[in-house]
PDB file of N, CA and C in Angstrom:
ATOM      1  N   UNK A   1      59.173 -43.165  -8.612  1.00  0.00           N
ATOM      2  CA  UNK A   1      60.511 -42.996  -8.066  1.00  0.00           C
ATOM      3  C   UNK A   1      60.468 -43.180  -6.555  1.00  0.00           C
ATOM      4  N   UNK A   2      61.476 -43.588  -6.039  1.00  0.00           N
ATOM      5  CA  UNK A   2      61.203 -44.159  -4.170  1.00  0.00           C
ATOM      6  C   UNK A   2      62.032 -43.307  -3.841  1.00  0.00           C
ATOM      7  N   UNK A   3      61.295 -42.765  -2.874  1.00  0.00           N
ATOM      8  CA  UNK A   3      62.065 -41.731  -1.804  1.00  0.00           C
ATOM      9  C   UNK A   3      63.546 -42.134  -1.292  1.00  0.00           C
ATOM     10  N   UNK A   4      64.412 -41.564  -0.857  1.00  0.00           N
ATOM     11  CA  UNK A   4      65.043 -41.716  -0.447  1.00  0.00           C
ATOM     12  C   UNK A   4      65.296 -41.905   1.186  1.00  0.00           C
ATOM     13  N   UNK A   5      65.908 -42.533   1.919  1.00  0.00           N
ATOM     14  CA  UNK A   5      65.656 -43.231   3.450  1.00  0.00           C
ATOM     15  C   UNK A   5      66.841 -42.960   3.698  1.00  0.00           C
ATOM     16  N   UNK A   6      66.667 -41.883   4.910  1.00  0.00           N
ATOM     17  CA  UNK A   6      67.938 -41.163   5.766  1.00  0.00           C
ATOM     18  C   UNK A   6      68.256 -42.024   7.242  1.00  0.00           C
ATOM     19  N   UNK A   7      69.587 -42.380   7.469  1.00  0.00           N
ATOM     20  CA  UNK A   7      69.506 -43.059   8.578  1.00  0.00           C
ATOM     21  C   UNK A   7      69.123 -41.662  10.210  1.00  0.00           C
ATOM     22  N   UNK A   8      69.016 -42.440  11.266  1.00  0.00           N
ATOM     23  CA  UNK A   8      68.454 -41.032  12.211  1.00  0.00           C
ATOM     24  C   UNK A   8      69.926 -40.859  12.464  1.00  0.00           C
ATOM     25  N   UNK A   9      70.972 -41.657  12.453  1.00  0.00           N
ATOM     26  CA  UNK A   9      72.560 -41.150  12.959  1.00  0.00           C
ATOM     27  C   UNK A   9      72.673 -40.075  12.255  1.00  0.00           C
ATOM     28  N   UNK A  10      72.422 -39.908  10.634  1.00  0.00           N
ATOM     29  CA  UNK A  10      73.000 -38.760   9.790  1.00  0.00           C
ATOM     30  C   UNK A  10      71.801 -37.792   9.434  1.00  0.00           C
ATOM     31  N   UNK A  11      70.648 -38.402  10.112  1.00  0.00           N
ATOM     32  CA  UNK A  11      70.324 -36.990  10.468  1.00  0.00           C
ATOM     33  C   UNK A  11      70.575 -35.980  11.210  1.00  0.00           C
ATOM     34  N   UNK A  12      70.610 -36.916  12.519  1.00  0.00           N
ATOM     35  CA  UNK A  12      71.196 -36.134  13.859  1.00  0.00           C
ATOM     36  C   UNK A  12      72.343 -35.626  14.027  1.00  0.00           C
ATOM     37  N   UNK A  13      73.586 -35.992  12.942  1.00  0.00           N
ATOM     38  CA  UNK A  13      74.904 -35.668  12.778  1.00  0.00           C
ATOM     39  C   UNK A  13      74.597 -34.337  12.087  1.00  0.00           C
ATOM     40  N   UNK A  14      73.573 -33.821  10.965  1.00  0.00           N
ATOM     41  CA  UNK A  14      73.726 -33.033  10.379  1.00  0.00           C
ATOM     42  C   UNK A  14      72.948 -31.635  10.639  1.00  0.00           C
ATOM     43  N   UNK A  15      71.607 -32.197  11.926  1.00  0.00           N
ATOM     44  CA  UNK A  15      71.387 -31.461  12.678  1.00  0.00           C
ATOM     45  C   UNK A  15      72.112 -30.610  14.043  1.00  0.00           C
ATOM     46  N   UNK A  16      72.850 -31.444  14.196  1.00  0.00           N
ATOM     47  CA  UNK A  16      73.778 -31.410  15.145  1.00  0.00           C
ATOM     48  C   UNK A  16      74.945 -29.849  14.399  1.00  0.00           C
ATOM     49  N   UNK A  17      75.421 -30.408  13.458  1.00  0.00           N
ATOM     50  CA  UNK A  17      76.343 -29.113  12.371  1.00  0.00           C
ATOM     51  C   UNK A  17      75.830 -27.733  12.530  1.00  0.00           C
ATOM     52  N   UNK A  18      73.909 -28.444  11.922  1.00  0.00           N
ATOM     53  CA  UNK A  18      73.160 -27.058  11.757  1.00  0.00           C
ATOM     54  C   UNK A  18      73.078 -26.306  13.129  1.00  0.00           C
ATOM     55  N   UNK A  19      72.658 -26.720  13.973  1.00  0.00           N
ATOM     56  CA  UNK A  19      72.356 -25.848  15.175  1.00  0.00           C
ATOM     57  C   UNK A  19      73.856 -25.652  15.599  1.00  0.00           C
ATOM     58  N   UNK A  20      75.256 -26.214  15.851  1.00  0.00           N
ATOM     59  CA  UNK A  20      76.506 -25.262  16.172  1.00  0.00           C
ATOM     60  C   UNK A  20      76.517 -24.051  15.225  1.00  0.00           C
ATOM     61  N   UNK A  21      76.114 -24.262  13.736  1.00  0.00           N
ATOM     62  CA  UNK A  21      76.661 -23.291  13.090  1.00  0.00           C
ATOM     63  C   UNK A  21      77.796 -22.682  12.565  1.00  0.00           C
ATOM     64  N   UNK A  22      78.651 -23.580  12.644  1.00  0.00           N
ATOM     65  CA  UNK A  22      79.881 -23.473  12.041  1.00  0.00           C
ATOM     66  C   UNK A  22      80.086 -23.457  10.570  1.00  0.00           C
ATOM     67  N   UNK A  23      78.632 -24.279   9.837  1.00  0.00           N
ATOM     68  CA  UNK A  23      78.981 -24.436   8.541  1.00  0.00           C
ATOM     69  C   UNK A  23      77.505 -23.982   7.959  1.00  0.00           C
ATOM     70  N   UNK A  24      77.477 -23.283   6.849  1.00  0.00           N
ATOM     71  CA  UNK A  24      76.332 -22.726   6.300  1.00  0.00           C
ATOM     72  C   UNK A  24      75.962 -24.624   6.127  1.00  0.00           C
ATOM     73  N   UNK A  25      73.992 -24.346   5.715  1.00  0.00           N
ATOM     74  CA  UNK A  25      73.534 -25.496   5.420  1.00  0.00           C
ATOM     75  C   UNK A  25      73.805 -26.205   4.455  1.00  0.00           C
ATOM     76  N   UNK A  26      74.261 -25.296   3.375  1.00  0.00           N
ATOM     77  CA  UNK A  26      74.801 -26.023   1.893  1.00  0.00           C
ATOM     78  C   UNK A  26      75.670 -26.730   2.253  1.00  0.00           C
ATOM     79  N   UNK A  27      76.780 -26.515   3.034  1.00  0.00           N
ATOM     80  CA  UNK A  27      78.044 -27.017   2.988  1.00  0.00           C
ATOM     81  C   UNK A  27      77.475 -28.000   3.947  1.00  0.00           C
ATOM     82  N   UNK A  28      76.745 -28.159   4.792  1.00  0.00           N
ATOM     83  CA  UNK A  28      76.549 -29.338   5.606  1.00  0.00           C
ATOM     84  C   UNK A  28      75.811 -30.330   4.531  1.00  0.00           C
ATOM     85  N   UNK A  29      74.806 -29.768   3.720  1.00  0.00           N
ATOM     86  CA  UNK A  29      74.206 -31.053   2.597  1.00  0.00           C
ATOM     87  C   UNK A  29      74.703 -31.765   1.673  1.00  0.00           C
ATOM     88  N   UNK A  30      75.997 -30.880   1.088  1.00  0.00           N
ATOM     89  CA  UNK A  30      77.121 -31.037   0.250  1.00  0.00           C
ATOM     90  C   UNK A  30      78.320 -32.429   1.125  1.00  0.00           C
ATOM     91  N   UNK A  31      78.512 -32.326   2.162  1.00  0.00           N
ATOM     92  CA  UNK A  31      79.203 -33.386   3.065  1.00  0.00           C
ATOM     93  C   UNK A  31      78.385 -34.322   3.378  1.00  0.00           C
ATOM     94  N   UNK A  32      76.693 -34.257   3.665  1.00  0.00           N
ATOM     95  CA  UNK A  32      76.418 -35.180   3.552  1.00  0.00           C
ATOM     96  C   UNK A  32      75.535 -36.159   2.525  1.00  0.00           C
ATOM     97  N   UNK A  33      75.772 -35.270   1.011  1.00  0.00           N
ATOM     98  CA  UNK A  33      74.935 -35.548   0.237  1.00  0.00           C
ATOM     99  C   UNK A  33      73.898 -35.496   0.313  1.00  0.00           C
ATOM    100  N   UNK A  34      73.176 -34.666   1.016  1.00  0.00           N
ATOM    101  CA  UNK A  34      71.607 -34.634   0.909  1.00  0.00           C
ATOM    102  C   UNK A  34      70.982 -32.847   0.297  1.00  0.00           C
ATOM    103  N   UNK A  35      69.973 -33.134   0.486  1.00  0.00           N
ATOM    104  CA  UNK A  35      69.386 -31.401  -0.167  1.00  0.00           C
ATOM    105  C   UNK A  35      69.357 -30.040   0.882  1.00  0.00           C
ATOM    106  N   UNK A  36      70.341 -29.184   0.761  1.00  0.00           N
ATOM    107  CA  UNK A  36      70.403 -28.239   2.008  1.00  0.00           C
ATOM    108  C   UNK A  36      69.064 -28.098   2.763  1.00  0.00           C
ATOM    109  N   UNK A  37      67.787 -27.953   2.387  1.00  0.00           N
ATOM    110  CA  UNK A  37      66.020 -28.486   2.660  1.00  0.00           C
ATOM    111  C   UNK A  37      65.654 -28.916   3.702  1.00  0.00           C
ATOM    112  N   UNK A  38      66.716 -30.519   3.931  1.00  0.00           N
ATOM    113  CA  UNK A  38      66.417 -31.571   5.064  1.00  0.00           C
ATOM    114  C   UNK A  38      67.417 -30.786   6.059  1.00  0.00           C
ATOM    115  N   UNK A  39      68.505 -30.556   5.553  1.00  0.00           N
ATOM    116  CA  UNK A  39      69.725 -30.458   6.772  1.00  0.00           C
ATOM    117  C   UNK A  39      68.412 -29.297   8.275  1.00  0.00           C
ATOM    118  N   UNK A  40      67.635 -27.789   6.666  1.00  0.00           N
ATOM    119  CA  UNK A  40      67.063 -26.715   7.996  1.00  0.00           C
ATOM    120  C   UNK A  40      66.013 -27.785   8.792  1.00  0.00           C
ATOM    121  N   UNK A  41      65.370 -28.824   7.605  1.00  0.00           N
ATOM    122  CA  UNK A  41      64.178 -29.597   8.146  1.00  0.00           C
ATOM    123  C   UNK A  41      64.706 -30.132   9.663  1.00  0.00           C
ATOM    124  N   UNK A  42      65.464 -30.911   9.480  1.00  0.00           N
ATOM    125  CA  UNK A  42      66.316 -31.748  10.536  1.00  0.00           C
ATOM    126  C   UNK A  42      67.000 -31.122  11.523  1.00  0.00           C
ATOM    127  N   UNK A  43      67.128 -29.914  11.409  1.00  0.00           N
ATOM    128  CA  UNK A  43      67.691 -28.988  12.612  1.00  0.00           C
ATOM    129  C   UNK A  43      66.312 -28.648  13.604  1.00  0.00           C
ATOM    130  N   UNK A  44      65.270 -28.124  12.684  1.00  0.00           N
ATOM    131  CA  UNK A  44      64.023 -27.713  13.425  1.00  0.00           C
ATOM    132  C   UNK A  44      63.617 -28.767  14.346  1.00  0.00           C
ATOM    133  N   UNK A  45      63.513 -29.928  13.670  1.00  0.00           N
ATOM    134  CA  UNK A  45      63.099 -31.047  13.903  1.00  0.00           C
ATOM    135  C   UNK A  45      63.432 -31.415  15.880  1.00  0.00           C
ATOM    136  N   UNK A  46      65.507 -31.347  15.351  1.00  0.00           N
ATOM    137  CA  UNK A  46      65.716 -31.688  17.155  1.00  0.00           C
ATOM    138  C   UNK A  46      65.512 -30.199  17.538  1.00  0.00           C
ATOM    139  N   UNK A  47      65.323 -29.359  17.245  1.00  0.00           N
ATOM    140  CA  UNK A  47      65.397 -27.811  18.212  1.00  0.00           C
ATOM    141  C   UNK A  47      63.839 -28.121  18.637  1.00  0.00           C
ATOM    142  N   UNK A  48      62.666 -28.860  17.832  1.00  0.00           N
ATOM    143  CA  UNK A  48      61.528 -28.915  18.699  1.00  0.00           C
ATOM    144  C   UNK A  48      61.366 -29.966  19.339  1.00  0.00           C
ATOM    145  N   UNK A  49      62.344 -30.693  19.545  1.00  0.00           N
ATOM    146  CA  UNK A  49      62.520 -32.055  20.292  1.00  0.00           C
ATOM    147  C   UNK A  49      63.358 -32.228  21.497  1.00  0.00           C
ATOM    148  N   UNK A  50      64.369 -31.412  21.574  1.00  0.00           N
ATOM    149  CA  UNK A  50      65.161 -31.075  22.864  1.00  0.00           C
ATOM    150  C   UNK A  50      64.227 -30.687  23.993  1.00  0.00           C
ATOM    151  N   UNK A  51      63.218 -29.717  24.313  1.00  0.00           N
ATOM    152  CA  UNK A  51      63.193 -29.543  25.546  1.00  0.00           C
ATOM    153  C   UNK A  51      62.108 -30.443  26.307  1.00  0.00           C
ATOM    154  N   UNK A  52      61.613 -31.288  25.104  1.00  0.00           N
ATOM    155  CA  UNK A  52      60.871 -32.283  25.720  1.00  0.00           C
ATOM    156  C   UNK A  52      61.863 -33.406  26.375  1.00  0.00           C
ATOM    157  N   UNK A  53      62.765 -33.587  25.480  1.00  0.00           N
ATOM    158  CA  UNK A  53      63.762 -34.478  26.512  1.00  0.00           C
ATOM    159  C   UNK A  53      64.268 -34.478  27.538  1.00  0.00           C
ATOM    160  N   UNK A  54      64.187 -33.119  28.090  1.00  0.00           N
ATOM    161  CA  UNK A  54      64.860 -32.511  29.415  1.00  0.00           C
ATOM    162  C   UNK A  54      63.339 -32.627  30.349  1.00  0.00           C
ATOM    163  N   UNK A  55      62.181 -32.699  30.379  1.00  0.00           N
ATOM    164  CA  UNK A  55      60.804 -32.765  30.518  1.00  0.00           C
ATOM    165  C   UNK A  55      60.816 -33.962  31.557  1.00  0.00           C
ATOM    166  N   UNK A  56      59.605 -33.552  32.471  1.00  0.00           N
ATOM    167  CA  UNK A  56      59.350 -34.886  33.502  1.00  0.00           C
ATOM    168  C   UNK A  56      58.277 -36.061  32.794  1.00  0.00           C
ATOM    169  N   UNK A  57      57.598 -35.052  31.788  1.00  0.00           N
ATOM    170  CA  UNK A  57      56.370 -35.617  31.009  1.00  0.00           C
ATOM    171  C   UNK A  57      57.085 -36.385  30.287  1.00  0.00           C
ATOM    172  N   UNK A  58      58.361 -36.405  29.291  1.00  0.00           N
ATOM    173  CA  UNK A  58      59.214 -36.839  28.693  1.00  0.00           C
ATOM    174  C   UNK A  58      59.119 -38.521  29.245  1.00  0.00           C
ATOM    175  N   UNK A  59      59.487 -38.396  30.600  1.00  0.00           N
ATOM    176  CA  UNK A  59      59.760 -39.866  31.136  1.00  0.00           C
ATOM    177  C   UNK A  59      58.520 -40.638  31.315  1.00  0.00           C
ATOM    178  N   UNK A  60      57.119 -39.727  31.699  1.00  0.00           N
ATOM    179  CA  UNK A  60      56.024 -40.552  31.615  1.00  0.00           C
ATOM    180  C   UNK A  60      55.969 -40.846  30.855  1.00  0.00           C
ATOM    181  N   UNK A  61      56.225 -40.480  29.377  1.00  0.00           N
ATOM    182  CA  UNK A  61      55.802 -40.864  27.986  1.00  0.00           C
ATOM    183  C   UNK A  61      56.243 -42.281  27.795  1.00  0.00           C
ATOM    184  N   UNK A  62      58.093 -42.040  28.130  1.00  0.00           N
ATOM    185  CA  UNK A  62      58.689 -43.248  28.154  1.00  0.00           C
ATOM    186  C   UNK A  62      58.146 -44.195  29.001  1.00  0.00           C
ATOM    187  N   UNK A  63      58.033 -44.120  30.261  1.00  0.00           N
ATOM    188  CA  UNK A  63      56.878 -44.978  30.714  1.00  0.00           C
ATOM    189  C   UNK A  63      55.488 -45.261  30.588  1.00  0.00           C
ATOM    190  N   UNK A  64      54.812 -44.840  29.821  1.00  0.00           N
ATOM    191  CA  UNK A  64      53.583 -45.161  29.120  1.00  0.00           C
ATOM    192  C   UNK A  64      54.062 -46.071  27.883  1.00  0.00           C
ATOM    193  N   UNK A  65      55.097 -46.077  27.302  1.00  0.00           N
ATOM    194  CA  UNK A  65      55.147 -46.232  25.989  1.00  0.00           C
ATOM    195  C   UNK A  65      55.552 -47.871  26.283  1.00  0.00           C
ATOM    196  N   UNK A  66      56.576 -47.657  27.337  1.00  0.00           N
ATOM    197  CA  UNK A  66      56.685 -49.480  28.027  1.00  0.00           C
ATOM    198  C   UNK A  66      55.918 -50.245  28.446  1.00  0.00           C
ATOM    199  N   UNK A  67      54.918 -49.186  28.904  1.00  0.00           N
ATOM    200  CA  UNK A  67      53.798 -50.141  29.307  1.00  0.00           C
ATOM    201  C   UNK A  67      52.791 -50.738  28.593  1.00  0.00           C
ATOM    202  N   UNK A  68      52.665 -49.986  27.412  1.00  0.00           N
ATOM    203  CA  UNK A  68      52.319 -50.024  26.294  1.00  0.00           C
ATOM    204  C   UNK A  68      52.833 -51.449  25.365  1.00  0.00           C
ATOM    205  N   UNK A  69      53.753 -50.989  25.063  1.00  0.00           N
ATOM    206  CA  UNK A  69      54.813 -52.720  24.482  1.00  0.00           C
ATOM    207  C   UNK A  69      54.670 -53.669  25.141  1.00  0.00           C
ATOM    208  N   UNK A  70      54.833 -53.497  26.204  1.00  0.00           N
ATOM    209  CA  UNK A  70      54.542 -55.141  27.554  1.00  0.00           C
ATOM    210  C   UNK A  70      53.112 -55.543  27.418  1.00  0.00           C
ATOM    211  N   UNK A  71      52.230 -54.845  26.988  1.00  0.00           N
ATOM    212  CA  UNK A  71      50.580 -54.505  27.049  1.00  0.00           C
ATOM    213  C   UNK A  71      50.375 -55.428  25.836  1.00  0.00           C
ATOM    214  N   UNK A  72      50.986 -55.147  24.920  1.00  0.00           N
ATOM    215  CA  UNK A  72      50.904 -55.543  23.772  1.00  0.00           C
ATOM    216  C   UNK A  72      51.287 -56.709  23.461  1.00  0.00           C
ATOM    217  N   UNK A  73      52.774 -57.234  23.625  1.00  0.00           N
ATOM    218  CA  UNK A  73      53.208 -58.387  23.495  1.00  0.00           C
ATOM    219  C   UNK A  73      52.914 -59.392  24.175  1.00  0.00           C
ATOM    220  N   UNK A  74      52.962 -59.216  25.432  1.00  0.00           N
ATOM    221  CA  UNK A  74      51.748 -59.935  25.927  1.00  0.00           C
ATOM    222  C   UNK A  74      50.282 -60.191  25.336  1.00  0.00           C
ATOM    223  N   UNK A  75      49.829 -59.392  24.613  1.00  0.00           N
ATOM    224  CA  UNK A  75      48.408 -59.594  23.791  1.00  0.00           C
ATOM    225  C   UNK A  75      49.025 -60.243  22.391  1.00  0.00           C
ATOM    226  N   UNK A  76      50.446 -59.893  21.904  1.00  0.00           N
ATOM    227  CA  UNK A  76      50.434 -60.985  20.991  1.00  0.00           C
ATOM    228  C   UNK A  76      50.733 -62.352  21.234  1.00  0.00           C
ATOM    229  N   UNK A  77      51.465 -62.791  22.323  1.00  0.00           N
ATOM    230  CA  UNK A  77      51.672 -64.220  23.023  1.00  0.00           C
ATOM    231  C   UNK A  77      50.304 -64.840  23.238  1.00  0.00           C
ATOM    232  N   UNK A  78      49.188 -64.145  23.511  1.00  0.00           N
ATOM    233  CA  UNK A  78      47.976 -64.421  23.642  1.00  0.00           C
ATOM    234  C   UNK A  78      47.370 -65.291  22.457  1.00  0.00           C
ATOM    235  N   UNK A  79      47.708 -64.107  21.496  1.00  0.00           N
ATOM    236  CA  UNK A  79      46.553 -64.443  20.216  1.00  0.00           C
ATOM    237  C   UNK A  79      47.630 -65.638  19.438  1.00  0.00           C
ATOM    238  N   UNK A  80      49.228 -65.695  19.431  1.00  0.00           N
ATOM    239  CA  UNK A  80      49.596 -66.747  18.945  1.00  0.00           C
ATOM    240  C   UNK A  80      49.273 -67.985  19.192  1.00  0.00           C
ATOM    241  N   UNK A  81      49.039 -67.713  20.787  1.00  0.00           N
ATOM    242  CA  UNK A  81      48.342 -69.378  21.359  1.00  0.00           C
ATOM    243  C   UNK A  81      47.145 -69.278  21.077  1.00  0.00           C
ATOM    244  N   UNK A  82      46.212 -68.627  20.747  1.00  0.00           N
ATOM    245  CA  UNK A  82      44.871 -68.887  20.230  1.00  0.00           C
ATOM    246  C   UNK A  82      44.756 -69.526  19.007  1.00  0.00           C
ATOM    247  N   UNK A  83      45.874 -69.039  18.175  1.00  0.00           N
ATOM    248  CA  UNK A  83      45.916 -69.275  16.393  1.00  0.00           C
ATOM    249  C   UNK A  83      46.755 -70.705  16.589  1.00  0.00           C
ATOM    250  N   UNK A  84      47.039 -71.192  17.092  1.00  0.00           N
ATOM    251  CA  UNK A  84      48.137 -72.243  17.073  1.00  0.00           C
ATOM    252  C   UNK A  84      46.797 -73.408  17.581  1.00  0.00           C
ATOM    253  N   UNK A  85      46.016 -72.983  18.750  1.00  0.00           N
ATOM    254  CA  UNK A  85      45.073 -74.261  19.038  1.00  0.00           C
ATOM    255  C   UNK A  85      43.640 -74.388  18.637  1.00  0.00           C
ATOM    256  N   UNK A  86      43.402 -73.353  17.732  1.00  0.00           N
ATOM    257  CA  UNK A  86      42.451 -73.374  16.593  1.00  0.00           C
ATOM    258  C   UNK A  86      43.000 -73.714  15.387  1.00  0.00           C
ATOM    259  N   UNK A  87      44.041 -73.963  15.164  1.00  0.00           N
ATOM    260  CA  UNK A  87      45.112 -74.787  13.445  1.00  0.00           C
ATOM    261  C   UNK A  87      44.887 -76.152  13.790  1.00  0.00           C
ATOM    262  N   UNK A  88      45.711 -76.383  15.648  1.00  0.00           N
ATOM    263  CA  UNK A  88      45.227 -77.942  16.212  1.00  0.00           C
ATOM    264  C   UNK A  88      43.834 -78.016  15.926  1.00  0.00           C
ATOM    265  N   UNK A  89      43.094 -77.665  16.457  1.00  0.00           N
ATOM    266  CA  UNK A  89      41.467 -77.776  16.737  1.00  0.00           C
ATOM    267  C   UNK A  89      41.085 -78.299  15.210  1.00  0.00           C
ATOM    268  N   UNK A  90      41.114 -77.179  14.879  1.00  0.00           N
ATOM    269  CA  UNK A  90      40.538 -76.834  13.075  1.00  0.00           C
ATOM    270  C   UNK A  90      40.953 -78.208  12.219  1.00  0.00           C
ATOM    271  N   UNK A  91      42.248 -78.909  12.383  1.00  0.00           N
ATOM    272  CA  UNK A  91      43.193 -80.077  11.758  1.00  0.00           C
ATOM    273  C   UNK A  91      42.340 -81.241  12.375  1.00  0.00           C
ATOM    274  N   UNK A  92      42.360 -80.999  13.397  1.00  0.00           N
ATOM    275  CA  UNK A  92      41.399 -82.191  13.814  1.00  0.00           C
ATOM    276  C   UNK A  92      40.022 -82.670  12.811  1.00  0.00           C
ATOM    277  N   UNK A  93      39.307 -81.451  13.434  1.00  0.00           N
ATOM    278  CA  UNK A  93      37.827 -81.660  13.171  1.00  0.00           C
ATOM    279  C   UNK A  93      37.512 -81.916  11.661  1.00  0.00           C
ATOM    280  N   UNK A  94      38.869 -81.387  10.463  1.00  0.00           N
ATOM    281  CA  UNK A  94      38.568 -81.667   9.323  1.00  0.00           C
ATOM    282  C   UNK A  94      39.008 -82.781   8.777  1.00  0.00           C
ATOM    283  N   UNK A  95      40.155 -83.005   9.155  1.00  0.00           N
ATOM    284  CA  UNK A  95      40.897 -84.724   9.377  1.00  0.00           C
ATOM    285  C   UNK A  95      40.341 -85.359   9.898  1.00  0.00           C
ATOM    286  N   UNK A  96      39.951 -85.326  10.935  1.00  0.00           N
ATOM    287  CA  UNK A  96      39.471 -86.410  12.062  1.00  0.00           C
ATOM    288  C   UNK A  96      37.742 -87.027  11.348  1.00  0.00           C
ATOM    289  N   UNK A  97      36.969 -86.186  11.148  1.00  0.00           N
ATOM    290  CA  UNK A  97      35.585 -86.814  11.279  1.00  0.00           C
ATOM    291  C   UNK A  97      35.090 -87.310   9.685  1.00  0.00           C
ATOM    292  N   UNK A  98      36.039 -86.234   9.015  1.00  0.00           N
ATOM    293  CA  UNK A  98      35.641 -86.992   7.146  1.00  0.00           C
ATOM    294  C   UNK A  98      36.557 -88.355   7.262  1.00  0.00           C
ATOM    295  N   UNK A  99      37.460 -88.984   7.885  1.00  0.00           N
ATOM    296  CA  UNK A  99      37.603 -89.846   7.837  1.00  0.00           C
ATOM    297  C   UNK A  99      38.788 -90.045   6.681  1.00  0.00           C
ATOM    298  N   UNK A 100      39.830 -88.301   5.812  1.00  0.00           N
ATOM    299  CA  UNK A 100      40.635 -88.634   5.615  1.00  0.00           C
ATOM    300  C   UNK A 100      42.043 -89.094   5.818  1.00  0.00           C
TER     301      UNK A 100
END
């Protein structure tokens, strides 16, 4: 059986419910069709995720994490041109010298 795949909008919408507190969790899982379970899961979730966002470390992260991606894609632009003139290379040397 395949899990089911929550978008992060309706998580965060239903975390969002849970921590005002206006509506017991049932009634928030019941509106959004899911298992009252995820709604406490998904509340904990941003209540341990908020004060890192307010955090200076927060922004290094975000800046590590860019530097990181640029780090990277750049290393895949790399290896595409490697794989692209070893296909040339490789096409050659097996075409070219058997003489088909």
């Amino acid at each position: 059986m395949k899990r089911k795949r929550y978008s992060p909008e309706l998580k965060a919408r239903a975390a969002i419910e849970a921590i005002r507190g206006l509506k017991t969790a049932h009634e928030i899982a019941r509106g959004h069709q899911v298992h009252p379970n995820l709604v406490g899961l998904w509340k904990r979730q941003a209540l341990e995720f908020l004060p890192g966002l307010f955090s200076r470390k927060g922004d290094r992260n975000h800046e590590d994490q860019e530097q990181l991606a640029k780090e990277l894609y750049q290393r895949i632009g790399q290896l595409e041109m490697e794989l692209e003139w070893l296909k040339k290379n490789d096409g050659l040397s097996r075409f070219g010298k058997s003489g088909r």
